[in-house]
N, C-alpha and C. Protein backbone atom coordinates (compact mmCIF):
# COMPACT_ATOMS: atom_id res chain seq x y z
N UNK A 1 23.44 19.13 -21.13
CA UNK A 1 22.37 18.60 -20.31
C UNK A 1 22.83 17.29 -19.67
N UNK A 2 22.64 17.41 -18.63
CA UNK A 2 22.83 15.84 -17.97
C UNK A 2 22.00 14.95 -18.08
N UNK A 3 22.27 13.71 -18.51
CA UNK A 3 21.47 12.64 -18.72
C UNK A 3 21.48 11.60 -17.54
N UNK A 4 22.71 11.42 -17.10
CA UNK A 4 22.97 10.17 -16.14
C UNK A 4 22.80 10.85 -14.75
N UNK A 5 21.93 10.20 -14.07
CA UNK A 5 21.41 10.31 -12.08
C UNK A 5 22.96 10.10 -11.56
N UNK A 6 23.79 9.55 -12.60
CA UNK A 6 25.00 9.46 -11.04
C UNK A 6 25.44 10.97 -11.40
N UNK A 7 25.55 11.51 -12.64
CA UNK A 7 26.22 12.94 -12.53
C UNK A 7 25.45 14.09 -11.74
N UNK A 8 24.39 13.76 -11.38
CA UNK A 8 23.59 14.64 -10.69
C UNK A 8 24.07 15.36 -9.71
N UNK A 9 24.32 16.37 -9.52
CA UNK A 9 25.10 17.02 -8.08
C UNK A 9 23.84 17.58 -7.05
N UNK A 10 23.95 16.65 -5.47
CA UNK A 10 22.46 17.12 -4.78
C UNK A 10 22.46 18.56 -4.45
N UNK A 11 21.85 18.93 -4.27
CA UNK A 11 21.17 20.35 -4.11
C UNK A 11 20.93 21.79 -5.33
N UNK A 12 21.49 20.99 -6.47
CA UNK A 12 21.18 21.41 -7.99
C UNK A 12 19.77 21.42 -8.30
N UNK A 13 19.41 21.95 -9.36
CA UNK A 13 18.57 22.26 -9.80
C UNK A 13 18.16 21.84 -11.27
N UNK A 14 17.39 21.11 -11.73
CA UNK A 14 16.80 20.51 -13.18
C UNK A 14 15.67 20.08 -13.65
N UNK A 15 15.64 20.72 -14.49
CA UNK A 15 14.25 20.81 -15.48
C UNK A 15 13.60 19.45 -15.41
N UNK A 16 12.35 19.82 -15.85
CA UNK A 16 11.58 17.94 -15.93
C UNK A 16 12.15 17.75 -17.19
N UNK A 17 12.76 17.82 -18.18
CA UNK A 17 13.26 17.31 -19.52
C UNK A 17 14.66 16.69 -18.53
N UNK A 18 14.64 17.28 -17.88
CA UNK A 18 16.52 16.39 -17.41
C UNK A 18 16.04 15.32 -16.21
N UNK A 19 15.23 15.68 -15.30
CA UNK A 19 14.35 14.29 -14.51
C UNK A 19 13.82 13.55 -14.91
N UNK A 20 13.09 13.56 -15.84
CA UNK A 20 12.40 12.67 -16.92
C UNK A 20 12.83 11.66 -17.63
N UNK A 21 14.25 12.07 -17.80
CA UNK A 21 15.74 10.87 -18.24
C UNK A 21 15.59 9.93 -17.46
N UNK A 22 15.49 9.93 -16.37
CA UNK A 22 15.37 8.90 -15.10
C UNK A 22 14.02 8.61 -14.52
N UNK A 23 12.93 10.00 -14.55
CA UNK A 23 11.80 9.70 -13.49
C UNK A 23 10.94 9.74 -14.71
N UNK A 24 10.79 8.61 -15.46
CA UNK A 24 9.72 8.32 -17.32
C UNK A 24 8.52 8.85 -16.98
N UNK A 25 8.07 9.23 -15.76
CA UNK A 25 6.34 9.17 -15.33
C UNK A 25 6.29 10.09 -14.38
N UNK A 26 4.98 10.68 -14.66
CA UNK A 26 4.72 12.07 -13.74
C UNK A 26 4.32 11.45 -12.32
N UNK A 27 3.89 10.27 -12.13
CA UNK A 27 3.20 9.85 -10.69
C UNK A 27 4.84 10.17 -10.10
N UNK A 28 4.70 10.43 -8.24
CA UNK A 28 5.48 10.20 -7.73
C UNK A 28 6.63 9.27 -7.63
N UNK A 29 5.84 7.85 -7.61
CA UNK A 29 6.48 6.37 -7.77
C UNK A 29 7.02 5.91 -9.08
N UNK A 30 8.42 6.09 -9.39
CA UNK A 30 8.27 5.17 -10.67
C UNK A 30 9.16 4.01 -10.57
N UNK A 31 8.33 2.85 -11.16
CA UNK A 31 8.81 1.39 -10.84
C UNK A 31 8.63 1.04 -12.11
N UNK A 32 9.88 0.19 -12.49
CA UNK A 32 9.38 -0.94 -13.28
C UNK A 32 9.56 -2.49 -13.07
N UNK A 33 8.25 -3.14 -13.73
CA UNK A 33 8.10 -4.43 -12.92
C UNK A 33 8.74 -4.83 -11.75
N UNK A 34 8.28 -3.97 -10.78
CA UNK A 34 8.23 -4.11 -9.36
C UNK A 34 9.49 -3.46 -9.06
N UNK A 35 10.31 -3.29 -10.09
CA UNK A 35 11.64 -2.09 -8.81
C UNK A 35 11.35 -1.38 -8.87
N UNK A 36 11.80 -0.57 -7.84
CA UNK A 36 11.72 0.92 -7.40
C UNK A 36 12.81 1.69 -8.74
N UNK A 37 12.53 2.84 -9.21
CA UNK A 37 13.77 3.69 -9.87
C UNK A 37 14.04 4.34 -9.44
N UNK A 38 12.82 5.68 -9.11
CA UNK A 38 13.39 7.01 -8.19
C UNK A 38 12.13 7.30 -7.85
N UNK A 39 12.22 8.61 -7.22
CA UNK A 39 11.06 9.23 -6.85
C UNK A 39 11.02 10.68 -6.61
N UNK A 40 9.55 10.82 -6.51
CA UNK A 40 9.40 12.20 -6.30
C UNK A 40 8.76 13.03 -5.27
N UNK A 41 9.05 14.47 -5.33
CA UNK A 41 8.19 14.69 -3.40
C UNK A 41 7.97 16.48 -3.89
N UNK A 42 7.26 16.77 -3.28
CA UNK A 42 7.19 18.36 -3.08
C UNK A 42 6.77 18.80 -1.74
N UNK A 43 7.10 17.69 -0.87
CA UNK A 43 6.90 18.00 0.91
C UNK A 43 5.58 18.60 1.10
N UNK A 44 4.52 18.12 -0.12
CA UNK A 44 3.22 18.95 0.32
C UNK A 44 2.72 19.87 -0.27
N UNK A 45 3.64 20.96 -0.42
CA UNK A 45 3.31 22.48 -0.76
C UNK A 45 3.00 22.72 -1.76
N UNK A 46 2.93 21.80 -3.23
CA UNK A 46 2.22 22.21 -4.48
C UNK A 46 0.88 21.12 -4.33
N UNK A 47 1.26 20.05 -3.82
CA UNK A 47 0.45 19.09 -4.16
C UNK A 47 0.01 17.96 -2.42
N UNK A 48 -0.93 18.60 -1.60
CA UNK A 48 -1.57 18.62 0.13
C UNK A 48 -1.64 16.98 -0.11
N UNK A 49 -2.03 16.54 -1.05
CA UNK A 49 -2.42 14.76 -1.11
C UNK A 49 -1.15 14.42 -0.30
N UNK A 50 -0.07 14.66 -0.55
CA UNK A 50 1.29 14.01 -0.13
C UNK A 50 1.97 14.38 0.82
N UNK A 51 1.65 14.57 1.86
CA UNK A 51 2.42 15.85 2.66
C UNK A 51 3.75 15.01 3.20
N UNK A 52 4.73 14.95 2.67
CA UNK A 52 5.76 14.45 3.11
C UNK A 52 6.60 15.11 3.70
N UNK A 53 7.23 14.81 4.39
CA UNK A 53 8.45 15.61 5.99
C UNK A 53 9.50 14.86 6.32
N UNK A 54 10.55 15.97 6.66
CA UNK A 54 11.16 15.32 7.32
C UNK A 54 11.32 14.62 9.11
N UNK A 55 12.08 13.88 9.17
CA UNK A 55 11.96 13.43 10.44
C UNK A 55 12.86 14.34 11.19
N UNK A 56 13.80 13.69 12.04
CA UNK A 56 14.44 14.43 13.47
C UNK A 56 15.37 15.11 12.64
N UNK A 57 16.15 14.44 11.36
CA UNK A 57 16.93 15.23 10.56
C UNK A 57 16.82 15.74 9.06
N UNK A 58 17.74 16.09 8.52
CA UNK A 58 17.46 16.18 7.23
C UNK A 58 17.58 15.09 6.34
N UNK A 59 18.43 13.85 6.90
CA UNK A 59 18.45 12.87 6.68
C UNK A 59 17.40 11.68 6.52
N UNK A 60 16.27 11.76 7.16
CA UNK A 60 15.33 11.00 6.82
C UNK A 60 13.88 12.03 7.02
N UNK A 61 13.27 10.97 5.86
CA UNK A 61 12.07 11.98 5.39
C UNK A 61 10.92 10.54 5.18
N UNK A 62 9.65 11.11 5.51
CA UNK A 62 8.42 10.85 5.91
C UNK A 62 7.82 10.65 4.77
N UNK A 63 7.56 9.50 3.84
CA UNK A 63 7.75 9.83 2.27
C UNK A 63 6.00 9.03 2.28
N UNK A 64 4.83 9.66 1.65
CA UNK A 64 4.39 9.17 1.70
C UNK A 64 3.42 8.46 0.51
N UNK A 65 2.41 7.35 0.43
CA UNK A 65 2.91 6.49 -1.11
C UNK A 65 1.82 6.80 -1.70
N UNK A 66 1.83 6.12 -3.16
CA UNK A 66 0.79 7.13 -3.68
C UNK A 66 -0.90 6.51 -3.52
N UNK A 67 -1.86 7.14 -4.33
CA UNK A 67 -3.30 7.42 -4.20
C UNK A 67 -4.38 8.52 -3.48
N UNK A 68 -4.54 8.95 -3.70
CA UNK A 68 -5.06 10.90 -4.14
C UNK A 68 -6.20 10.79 -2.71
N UNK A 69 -6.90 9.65 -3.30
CA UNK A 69 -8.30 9.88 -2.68
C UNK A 69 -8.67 8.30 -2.23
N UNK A 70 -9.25 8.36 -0.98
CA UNK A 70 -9.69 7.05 -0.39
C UNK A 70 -8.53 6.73 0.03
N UNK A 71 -8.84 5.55 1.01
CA UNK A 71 -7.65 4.58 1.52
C UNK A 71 -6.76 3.90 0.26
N UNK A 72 -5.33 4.72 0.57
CA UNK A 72 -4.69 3.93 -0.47
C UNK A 72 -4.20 2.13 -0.28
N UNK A 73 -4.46 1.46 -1.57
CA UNK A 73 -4.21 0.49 -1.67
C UNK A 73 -2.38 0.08 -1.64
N UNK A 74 -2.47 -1.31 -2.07
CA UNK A 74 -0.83 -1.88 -2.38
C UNK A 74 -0.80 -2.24 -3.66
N UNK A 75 -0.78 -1.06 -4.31
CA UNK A 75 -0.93 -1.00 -5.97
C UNK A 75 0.94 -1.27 -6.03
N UNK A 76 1.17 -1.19 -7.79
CA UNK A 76 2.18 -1.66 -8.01
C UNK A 76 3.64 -0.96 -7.37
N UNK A 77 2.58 0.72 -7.71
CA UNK A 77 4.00 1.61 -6.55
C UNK A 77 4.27 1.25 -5.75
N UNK A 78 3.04 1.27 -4.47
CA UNK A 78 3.32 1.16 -2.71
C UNK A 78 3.50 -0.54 -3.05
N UNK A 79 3.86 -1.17 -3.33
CA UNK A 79 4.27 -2.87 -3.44
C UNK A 79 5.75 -2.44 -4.00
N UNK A 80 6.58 -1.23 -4.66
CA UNK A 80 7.42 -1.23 -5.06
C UNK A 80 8.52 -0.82 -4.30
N UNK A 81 7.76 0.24 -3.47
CA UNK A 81 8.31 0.65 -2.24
C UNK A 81 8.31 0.02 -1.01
N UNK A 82 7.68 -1.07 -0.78
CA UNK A 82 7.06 -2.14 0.32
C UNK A 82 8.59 -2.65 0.16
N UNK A 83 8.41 -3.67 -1.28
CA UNK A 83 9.74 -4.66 -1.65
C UNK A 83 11.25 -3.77 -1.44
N UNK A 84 11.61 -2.52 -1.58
CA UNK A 84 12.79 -1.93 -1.79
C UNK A 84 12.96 -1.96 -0.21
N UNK A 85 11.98 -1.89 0.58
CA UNK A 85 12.70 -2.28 2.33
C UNK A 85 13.53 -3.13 2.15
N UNK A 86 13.62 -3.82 2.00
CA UNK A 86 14.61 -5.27 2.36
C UNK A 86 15.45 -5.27 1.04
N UNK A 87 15.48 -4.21 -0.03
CA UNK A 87 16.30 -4.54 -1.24
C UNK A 87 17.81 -4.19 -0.27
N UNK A 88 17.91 -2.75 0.21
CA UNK A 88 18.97 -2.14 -0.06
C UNK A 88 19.30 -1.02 -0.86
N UNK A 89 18.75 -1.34 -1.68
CA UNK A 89 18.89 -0.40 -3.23
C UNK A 89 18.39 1.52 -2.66
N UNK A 90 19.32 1.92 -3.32
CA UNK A 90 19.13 3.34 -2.82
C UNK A 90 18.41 4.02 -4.32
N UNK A 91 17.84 5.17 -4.59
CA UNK A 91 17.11 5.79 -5.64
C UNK A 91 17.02 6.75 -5.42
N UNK A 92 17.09 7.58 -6.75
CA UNK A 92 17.23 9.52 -6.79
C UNK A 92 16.08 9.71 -5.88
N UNK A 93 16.04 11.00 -5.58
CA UNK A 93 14.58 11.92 -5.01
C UNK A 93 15.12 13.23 -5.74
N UNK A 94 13.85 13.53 -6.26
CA UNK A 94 13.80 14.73 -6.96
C UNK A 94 12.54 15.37 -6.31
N UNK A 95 12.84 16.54 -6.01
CA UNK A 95 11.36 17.95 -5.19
C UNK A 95 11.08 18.68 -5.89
N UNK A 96 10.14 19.12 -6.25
CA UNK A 96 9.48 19.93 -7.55
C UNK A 96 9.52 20.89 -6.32
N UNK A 97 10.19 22.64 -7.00
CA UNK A 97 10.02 23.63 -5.89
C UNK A 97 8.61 24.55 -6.86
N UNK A 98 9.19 23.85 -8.46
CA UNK A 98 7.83 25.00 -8.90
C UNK A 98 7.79 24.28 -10.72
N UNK A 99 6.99 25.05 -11.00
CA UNK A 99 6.50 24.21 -12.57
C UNK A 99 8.02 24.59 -13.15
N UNK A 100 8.89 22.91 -13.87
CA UNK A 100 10.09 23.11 -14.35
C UNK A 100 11.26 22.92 -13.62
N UNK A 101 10.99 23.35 -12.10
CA UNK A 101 12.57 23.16 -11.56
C UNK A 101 12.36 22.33 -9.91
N UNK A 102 13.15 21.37 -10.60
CA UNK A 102 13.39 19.86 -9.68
C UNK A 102 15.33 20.31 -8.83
N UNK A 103 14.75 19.70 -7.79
CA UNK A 103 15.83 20.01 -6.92
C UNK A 103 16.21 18.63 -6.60
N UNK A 104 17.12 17.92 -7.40
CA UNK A 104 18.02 16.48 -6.78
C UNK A 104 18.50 16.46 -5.16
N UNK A 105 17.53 16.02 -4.48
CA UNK A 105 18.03 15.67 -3.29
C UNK A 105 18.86 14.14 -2.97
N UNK A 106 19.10 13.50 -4.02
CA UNK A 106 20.65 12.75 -3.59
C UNK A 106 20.03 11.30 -3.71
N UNK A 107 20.50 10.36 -3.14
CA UNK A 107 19.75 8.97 -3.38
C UNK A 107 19.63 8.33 -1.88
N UNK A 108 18.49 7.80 -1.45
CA UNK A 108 18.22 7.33 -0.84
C UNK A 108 17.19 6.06 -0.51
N UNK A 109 17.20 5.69 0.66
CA UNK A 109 17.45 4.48 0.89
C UNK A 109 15.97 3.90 1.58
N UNK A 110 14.95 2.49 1.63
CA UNK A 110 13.46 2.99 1.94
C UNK A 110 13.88 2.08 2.87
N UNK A 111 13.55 2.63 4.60
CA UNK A 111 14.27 1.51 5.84
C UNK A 111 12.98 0.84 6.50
N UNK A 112 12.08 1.84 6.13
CA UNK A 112 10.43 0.81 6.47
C UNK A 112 9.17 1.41 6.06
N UNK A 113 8.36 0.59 5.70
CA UNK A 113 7.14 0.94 5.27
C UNK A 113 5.73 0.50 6.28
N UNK A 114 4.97 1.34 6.44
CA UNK A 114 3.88 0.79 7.49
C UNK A 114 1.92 1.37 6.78
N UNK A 115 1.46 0.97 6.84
CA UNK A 115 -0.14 0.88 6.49
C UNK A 115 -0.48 1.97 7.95
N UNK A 116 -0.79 2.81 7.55
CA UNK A 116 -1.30 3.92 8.96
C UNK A 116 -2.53 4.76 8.73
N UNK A 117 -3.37 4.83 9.95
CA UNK A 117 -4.61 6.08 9.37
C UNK A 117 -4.15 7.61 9.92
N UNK A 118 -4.61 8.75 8.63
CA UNK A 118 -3.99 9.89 8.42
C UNK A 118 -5.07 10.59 8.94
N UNK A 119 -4.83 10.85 10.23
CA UNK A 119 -5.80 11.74 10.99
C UNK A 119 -6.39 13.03 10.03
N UNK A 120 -5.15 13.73 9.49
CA UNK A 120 -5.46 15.02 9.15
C UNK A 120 -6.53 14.51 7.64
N UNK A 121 -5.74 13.23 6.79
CA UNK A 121 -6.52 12.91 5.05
C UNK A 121 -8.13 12.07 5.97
N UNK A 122 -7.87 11.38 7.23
CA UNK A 122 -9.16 10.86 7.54
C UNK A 122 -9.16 9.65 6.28
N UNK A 123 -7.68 9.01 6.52
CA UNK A 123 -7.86 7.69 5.59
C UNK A 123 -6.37 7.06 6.07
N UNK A 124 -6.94 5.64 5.08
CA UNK A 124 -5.30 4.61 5.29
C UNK A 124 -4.38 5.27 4.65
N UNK A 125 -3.31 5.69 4.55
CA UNK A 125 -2.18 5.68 4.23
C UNK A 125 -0.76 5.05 4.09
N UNK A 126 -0.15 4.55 3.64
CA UNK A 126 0.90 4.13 3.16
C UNK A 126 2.10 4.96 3.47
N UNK A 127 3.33 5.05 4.58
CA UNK A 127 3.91 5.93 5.21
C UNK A 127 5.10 4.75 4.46
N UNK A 128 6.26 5.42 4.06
CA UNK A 128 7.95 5.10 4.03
C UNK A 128 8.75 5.92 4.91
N UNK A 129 9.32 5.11 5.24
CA UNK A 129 10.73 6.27 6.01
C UNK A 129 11.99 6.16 5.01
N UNK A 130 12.37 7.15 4.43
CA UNK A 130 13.61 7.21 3.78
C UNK A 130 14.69 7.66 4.50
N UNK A 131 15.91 7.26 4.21
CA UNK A 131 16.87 7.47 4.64
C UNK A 131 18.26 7.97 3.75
N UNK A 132 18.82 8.93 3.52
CA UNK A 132 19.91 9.58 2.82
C UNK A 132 20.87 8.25 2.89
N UNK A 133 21.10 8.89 1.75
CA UNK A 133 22.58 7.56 1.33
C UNK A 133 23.75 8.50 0.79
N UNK A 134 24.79 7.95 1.34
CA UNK A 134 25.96 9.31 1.44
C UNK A 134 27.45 8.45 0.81
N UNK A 135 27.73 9.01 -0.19
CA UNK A 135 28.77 8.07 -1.40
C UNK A 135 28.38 7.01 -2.03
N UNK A 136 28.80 5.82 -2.34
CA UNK A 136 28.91 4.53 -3.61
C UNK A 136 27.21 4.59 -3.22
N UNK A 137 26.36 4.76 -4.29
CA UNK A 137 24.81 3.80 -4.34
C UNK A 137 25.07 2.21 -4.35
């Protein structure tokens, strides 16, 4: 079983017992005291609250932050992801395709964050743009 995110090979496939090594918490966002660690996405399709996408490439994706219902706030996640703009710091993404199997999409990088209203949720939203990070994190 792999334990360590750098042995991770992207476009593999792993259980939540092997994401869980790295992603401690079922919310999307996991931070501790205010860093970012990694994150998580299912582009929508298990879970409509989040509908995240990609942009012009496969390279950057439309990541969006958490809170279910109502205008989301700048809770400790979306403040975790706010601060990692200007870190640098790149972090796993893992995609749930189905109950059990996480697809490592590689580590990447958060290049801006913006406060936006979600025509389709009919609320504020919290939008990231991620960006693929390709060799040394």
């Amino acid at each position: 079983m792999t334990s360590n995110v750098e042995e991770y090979e992207p476009g593999s496939i792993y259980s939540w017992d092997q994401v869980s090594e790295t992603h401690r918490v079922r919310n999307g966002i996991y931070q501790r005291n205010g860093r970012l660690i990694s994150l998580l996405t299912d582009f929508g399709r298990i879970n409509p609250c989040y509908p995240d996408f990609h942009g012009d490439s496969t390279d950057i994706i439309h990541y969006t932050g958490s809170g279910r219902r109502g205008d989301q706030k700048l809770d400790p996640a979306n403040r975790a992801l706010l601060d990692a703009v200007d870190s640098e710091i790149a972090v796993p993404l893992f995609n749930k395709l189905a109950p059990g199997r996480w697809e490592f999409l590689g580590h990447w990088r958060i290049t801006n964050g913006s406060y936006i209203f979600d025509e389709g949720q009919s609320r504020m939203v919290w939008k990231f743009t991620l960006e693929k990070v390709y060799g040394d994190c």
